[in-house]
C-alpha atoms as a PDB file:
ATOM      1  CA  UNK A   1      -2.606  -7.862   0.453  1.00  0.00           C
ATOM      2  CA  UNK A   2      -2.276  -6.458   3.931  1.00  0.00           C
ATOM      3  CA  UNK A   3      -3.300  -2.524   4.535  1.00  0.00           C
ATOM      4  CA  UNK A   4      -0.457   0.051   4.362  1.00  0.00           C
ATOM      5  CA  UNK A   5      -0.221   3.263   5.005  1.00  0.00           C
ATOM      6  CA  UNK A   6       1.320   5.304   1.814  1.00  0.00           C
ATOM      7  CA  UNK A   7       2.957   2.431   0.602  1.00  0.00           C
ATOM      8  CA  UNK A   8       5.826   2.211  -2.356  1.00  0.00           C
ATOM      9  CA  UNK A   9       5.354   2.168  -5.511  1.00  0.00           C
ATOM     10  CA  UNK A  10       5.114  -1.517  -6.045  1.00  0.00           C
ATOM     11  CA  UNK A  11       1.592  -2.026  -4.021  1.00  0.00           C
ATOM     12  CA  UNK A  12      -0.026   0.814  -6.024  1.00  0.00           C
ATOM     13  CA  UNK A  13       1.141  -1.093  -9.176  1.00  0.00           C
ATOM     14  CA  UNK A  14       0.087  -4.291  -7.967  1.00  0.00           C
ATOM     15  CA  UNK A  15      -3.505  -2.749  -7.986  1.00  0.00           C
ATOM     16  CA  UNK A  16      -3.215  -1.311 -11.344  1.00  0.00           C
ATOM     17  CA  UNK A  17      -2.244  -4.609 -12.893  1.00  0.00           C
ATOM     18  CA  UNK A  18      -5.079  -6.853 -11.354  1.00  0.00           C
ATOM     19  CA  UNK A  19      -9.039  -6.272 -12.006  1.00  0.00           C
ATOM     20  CA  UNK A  20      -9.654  -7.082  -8.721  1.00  0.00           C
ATOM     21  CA  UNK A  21      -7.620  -6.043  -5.456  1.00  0.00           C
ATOM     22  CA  UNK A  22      -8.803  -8.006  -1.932  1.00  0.00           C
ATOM     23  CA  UNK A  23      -7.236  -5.730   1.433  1.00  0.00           C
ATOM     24  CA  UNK A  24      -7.306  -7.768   4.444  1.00  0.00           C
ATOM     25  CA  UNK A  25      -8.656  -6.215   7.183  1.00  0.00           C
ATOM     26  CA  UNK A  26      -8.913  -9.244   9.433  1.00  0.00           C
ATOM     27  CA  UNK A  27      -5.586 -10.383   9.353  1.00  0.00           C
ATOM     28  CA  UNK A  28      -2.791  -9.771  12.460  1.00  0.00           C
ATOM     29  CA  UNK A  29      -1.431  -6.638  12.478  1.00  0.00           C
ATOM     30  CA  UNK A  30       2.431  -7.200  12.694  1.00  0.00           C
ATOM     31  CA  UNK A  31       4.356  -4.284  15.045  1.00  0.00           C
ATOM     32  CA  UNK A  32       7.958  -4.416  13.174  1.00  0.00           C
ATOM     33  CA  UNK A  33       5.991  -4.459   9.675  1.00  0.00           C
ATOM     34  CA  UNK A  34       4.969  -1.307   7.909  1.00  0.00           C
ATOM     35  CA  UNK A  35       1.709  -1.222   7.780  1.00  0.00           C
ATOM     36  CA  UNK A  36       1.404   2.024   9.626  1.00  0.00           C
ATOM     37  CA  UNK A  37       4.676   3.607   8.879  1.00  0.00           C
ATOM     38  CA  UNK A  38       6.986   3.966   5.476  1.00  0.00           C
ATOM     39  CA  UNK A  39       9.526   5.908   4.367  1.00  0.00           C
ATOM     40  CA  UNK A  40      10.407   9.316   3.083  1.00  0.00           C
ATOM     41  CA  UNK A  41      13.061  11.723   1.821  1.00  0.00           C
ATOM     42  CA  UNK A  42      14.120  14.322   4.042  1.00  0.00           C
ATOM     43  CA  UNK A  43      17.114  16.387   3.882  1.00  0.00           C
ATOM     44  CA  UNK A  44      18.847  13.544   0.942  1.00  0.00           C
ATOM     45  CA  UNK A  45      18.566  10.603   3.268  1.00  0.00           C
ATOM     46  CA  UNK A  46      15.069   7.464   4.144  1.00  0.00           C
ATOM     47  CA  UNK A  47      13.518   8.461   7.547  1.00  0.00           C
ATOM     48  CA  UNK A  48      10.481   6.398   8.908  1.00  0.00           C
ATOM     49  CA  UNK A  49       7.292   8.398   9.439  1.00  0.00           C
ATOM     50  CA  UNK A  50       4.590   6.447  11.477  1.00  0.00           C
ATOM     51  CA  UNK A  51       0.515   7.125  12.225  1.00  0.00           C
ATOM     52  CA  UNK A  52       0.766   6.068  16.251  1.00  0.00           C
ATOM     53  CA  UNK A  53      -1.563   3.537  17.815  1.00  0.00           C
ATOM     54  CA  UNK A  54      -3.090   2.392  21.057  1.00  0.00           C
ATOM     55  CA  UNK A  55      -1.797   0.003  22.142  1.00  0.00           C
ATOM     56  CA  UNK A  56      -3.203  -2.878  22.060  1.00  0.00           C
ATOM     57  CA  UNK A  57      -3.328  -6.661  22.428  1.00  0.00           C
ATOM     58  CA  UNK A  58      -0.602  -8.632  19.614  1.00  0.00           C
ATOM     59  CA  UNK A  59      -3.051 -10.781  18.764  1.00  0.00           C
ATOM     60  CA  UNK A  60      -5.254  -8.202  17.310  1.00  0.00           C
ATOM     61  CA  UNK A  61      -6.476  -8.113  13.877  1.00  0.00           C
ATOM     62  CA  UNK A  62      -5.683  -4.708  11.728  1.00  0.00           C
ATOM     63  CA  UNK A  63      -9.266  -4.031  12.037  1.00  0.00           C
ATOM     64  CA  UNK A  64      -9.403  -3.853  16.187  1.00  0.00           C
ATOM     65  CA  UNK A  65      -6.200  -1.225  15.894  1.00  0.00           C
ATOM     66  CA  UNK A  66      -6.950   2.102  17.193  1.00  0.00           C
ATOM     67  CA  UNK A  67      -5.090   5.235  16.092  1.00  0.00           C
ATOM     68  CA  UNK A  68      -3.776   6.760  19.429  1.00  0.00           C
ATOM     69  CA  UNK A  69      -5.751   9.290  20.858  1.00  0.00           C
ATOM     70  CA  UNK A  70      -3.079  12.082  21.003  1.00  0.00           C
ATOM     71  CA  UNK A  71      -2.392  11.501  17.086  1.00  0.00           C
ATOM     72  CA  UNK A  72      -1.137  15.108  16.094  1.00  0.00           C
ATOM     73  CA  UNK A  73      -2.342  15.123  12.190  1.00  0.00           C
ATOM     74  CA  UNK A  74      -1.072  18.886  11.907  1.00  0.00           C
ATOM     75  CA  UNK A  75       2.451  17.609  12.865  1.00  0.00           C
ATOM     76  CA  UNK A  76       2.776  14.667  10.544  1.00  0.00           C
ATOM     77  CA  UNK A  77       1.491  17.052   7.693  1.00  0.00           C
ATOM     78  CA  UNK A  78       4.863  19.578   8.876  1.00  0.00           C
ATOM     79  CA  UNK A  79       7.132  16.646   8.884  1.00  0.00           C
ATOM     80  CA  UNK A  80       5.579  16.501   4.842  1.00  0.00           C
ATOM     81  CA  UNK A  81       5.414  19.751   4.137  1.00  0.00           C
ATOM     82  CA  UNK A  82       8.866  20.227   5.381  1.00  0.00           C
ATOM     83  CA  UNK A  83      10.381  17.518   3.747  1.00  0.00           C
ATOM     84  CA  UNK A  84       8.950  18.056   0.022  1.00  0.00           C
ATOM     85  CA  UNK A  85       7.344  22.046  -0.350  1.00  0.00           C
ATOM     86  CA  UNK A  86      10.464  22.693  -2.517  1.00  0.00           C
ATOM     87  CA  UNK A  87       8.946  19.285  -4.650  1.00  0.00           C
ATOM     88  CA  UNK A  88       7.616  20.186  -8.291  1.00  0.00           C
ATOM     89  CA  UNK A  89       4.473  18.867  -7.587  1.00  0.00           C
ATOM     90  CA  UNK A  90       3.995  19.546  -4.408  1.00  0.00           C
ATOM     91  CA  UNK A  91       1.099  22.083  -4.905  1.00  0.00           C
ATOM     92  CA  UNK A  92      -0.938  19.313  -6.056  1.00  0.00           C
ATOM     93  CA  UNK A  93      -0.111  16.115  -3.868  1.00  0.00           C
ATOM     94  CA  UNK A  94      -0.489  18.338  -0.617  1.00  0.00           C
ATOM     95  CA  UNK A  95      -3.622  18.789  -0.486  1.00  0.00           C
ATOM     96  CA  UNK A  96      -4.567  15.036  -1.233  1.00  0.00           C
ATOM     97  CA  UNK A  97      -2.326  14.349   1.521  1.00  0.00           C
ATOM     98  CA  UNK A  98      -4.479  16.935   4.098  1.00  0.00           C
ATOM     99  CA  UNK A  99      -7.492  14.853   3.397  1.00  0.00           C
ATOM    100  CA  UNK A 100      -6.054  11.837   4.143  1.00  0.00           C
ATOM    101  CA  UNK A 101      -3.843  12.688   7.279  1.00  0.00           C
ATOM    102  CA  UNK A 102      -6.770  14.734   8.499  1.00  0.00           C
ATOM    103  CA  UNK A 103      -9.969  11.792   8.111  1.00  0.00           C
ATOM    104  CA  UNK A 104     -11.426  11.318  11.082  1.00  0.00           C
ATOM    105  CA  UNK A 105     -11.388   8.042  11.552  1.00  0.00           C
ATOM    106  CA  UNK A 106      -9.752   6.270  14.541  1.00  0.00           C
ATOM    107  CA  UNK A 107      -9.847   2.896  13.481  1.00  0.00           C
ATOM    108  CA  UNK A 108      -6.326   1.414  11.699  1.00  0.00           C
ATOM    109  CA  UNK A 109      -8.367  -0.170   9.091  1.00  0.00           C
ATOM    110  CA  UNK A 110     -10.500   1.995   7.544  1.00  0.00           C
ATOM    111  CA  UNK A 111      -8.397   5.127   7.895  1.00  0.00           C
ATOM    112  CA  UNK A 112      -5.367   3.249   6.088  1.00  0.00           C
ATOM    113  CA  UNK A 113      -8.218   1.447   3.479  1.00  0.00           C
ATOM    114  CA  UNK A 114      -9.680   5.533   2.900  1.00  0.00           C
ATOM    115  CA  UNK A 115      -5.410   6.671   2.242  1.00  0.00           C
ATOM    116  CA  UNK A 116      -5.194   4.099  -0.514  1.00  0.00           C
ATOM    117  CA  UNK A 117      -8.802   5.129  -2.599  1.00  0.00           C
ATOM    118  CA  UNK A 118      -7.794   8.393  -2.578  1.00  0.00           C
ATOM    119  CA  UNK A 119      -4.599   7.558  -4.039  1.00  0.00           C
ATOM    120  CA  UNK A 120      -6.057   5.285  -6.559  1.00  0.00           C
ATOM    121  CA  UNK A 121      -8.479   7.782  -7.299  1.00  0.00           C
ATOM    122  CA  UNK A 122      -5.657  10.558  -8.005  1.00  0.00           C
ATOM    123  CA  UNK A 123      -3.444   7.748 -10.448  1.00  0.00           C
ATOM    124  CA  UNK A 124      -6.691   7.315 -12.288  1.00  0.00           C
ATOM    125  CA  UNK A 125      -6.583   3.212 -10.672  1.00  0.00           C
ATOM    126  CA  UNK A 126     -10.483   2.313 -11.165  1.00  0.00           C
ATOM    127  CA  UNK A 127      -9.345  -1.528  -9.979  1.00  0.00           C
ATOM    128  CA  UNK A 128     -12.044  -3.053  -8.173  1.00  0.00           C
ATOM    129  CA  UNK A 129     -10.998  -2.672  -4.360  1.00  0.00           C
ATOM    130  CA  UNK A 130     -12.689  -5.441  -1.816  1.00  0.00           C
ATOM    131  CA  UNK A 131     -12.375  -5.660   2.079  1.00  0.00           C
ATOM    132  CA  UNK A 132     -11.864  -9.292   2.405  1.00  0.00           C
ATOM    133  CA  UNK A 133     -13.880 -10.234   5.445  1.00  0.00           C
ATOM    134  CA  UNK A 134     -16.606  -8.812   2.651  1.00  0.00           C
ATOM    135  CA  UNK A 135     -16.051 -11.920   0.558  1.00  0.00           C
ATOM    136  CA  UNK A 136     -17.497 -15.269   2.079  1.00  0.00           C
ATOM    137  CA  UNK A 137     -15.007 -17.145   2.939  1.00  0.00           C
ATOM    138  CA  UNK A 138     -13.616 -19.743   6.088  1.00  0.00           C
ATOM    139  CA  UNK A 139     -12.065 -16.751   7.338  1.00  0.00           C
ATOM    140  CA  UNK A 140     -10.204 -18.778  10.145  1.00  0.00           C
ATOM    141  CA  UNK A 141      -8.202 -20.133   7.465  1.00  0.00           C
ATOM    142  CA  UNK A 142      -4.066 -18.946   7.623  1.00  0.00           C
ATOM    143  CA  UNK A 143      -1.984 -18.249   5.066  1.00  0.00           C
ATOM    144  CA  UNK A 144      -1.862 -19.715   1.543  1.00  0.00           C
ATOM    145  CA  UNK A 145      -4.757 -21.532   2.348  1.00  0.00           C
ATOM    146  CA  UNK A 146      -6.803 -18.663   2.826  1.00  0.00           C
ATOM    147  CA  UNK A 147      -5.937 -17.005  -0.677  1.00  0.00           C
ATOM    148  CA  UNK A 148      -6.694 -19.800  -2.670  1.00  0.00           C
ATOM    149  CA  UNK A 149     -10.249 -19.698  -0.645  1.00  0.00           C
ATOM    150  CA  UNK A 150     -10.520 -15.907  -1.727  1.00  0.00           C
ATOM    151  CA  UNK A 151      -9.467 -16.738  -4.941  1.00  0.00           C
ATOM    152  CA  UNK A 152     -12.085 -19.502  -5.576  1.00  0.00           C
ATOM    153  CA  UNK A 153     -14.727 -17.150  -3.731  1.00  0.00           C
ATOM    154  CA  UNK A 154     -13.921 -14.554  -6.548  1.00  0.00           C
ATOM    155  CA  UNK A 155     -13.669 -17.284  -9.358  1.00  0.00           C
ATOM    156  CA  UNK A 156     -10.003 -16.495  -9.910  1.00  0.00           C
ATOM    157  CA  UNK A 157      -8.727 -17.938 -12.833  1.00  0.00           C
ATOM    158  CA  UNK A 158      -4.834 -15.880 -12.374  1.00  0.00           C
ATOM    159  CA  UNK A 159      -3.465 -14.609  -8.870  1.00  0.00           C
ATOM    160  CA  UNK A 160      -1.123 -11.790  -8.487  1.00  0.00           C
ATOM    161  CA  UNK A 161       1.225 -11.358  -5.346  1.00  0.00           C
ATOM    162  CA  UNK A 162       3.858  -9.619  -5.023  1.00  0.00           C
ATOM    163  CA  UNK A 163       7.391 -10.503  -5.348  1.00  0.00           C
ATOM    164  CA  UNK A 164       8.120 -10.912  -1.881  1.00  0.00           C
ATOM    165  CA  UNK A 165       5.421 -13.674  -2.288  1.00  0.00           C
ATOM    166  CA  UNK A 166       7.741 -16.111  -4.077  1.00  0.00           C
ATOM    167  CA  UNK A 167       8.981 -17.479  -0.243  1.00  0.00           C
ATOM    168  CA  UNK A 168       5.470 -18.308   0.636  1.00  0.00           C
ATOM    169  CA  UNK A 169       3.404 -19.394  -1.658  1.00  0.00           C
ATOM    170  CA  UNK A 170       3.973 -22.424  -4.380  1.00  0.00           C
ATOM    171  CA  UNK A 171       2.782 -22.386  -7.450  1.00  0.00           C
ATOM    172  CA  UNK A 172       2.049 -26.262  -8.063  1.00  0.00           C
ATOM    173  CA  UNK A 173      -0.818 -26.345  -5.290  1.00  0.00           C
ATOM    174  CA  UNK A 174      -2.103 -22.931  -7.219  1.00  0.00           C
ATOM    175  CA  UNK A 175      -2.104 -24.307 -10.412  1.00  0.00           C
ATOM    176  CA  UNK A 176      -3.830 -27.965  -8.480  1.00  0.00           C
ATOM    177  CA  UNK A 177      -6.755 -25.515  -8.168  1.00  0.00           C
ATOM    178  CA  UNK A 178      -6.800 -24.066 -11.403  1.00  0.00           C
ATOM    179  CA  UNK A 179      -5.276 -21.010 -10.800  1.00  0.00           C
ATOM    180  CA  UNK A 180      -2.123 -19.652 -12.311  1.00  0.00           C
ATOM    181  CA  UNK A 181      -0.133 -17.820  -9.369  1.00  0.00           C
ATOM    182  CA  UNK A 182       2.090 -15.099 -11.190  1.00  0.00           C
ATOM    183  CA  UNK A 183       4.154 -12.411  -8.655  1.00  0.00           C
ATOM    184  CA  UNK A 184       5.114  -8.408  -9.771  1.00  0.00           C
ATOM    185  CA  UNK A 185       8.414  -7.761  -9.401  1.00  0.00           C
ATOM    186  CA  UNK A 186       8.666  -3.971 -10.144  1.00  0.00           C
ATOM    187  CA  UNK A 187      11.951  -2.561 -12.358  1.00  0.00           C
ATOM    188  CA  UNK A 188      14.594   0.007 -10.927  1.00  0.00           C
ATOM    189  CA  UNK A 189      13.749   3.383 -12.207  1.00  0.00           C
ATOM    190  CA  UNK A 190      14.888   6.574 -10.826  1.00  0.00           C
ATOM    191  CA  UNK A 191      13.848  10.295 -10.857  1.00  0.00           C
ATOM    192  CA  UNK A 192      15.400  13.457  -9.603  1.00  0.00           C
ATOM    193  CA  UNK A 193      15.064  14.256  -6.006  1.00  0.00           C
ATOM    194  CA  UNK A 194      16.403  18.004  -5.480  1.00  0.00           C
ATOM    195  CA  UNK A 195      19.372  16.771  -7.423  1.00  0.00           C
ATOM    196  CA  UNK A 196      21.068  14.866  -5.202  1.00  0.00           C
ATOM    197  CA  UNK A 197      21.943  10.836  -4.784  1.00  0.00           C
ATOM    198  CA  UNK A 198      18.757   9.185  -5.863  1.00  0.00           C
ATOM    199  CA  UNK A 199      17.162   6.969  -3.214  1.00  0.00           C
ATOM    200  CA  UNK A 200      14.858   4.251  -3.760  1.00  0.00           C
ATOM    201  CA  UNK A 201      11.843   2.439  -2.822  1.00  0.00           C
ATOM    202  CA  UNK A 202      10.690   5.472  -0.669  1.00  0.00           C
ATOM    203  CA  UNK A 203       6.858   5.520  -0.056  1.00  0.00           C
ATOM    204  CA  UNK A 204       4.213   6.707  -2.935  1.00  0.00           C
ATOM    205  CA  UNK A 205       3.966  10.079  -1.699  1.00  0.00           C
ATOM    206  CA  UNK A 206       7.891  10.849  -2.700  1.00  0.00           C
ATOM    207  CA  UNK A 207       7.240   9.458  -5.826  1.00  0.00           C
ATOM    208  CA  UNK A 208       4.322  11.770  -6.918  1.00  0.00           C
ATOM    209  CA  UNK A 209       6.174  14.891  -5.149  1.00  0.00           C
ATOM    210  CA  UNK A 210       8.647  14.057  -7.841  1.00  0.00           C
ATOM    211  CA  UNK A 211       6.299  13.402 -11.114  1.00  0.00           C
ATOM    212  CA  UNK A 212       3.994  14.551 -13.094  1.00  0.00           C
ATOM    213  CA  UNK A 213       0.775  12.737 -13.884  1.00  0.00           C
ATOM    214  CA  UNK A 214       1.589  11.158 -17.049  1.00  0.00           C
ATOM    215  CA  UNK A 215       5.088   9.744 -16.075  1.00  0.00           C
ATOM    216  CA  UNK A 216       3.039   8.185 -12.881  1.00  0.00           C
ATOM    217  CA  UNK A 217       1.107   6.815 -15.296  1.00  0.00           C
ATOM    218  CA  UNK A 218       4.192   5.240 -17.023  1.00  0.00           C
ATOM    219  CA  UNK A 219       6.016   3.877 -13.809  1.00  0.00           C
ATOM    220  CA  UNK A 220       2.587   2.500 -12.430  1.00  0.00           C
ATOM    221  CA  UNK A 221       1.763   0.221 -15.723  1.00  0.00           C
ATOM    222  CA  UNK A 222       5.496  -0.030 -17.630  1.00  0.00           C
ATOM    223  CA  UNK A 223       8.194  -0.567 -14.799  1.00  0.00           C
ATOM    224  CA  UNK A 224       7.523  -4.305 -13.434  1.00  0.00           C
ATOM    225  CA  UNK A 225       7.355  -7.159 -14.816  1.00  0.00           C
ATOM    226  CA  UNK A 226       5.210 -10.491 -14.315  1.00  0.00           C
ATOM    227  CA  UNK A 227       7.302 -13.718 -13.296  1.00  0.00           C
END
């Protein structure tokens, strides 16, 4: 899967579900995709908050992305704070969030690939996470065709996309290479947010403002199914 910073729900039970996760890091970063921005709640209504970049060329791969050099991590922790302190658990996800808005790191890569241990490492994930130009692989190969490569490299005998996945990849050429392709596609649930009109899908951190541990524990391994 690509990187993203404080993704939904879905990507964080995509991890939970495999025994081994593969992040690209040398795959194109895509400018109208979200892998530096997501969604959160703020005053009962989805507004995009972003980590800024240099900019750079559109060919580049996530891992030759700079963060922007005038980057203000104090005011993306306000928009947070502001949005969620009334949140019941706010006392505790705050301060997870301070170490990962404030780590130093200016590359894209590694500063989003640091956000999503430390969230795996708060939801008690222990999913073996690998950077895939780590794994020896053709890595000029596009596409499906680079998956089933990773796959093979990691002696794969099931891989898991997500459901978006269903569009681009085909499970006959898969299951030609002896591998059974399956996709999560994650179940509506919903949970109060200040009382008001529930909205969905918002990033990770709006979902653990909102619940304690052991019902994160439910929605990560309980609410999606395998197809």
């Amino acid at each position: 899967m690509q990187p993203y910073f404080l993704p939904y729900i879905g990507y964080f039970q995509l991890i939970a579900a495999v025994d081994r996760f593969i992040i690209y890091d040398n795959i194109k970063y895509t400018k109208k995709g979200w892998i530096n921005r997501n969604r959160m709640l703020l005053n009962g209504s989805d507004v995009t908050f972003s980590v800024p970049l240099k900019k750079g060329p559109d060919s580049s791969n996530v891992v030759q992305r700079q963060l922007a050099a005038d980057f203000n991590r104090a005011k993306l922790l306000n928009q947070f704070k502001a949005a969620y302190y009334r949140a019941p658990y706010f006392s505790q996800i705050y301060p997870l969030l301070e170490q990962i808005v404030r780590y130093e790191d200016s590359n894209l890569f590694r500063y989003i690939h640091y956000s999503v241990l430390k969230i795996c490492d708060y939801l008690d994930i222990t999913t073996e996470i690998t950077v895939s130009s780590d794994v020896a692989i053709d890595h000029e190969l596009r596409g499906q065709a680079k998956v089933l490569a990773l796959c093979r490299a990691c002696q794969a005998d099931i891989y898991i996309n997500s459901i978006g996945g269903t569009e681009i990849y085909a499970k006959d050429d898969f299951l030609a290479a002896g591998i059974d392709l399956r996709f999560i596609k994650p179940r509506p649930f919903e949970y109060d947010q200040f009382g008001a009109p529930f909205v969905p899908w918002l990033s990770i951190l709006d979902v653990m403002m909102f619940n304690a541990p052991q019902q994160m524990d439910h929605i990560l391994r309980a609410c999606y199914e395998l197809v």
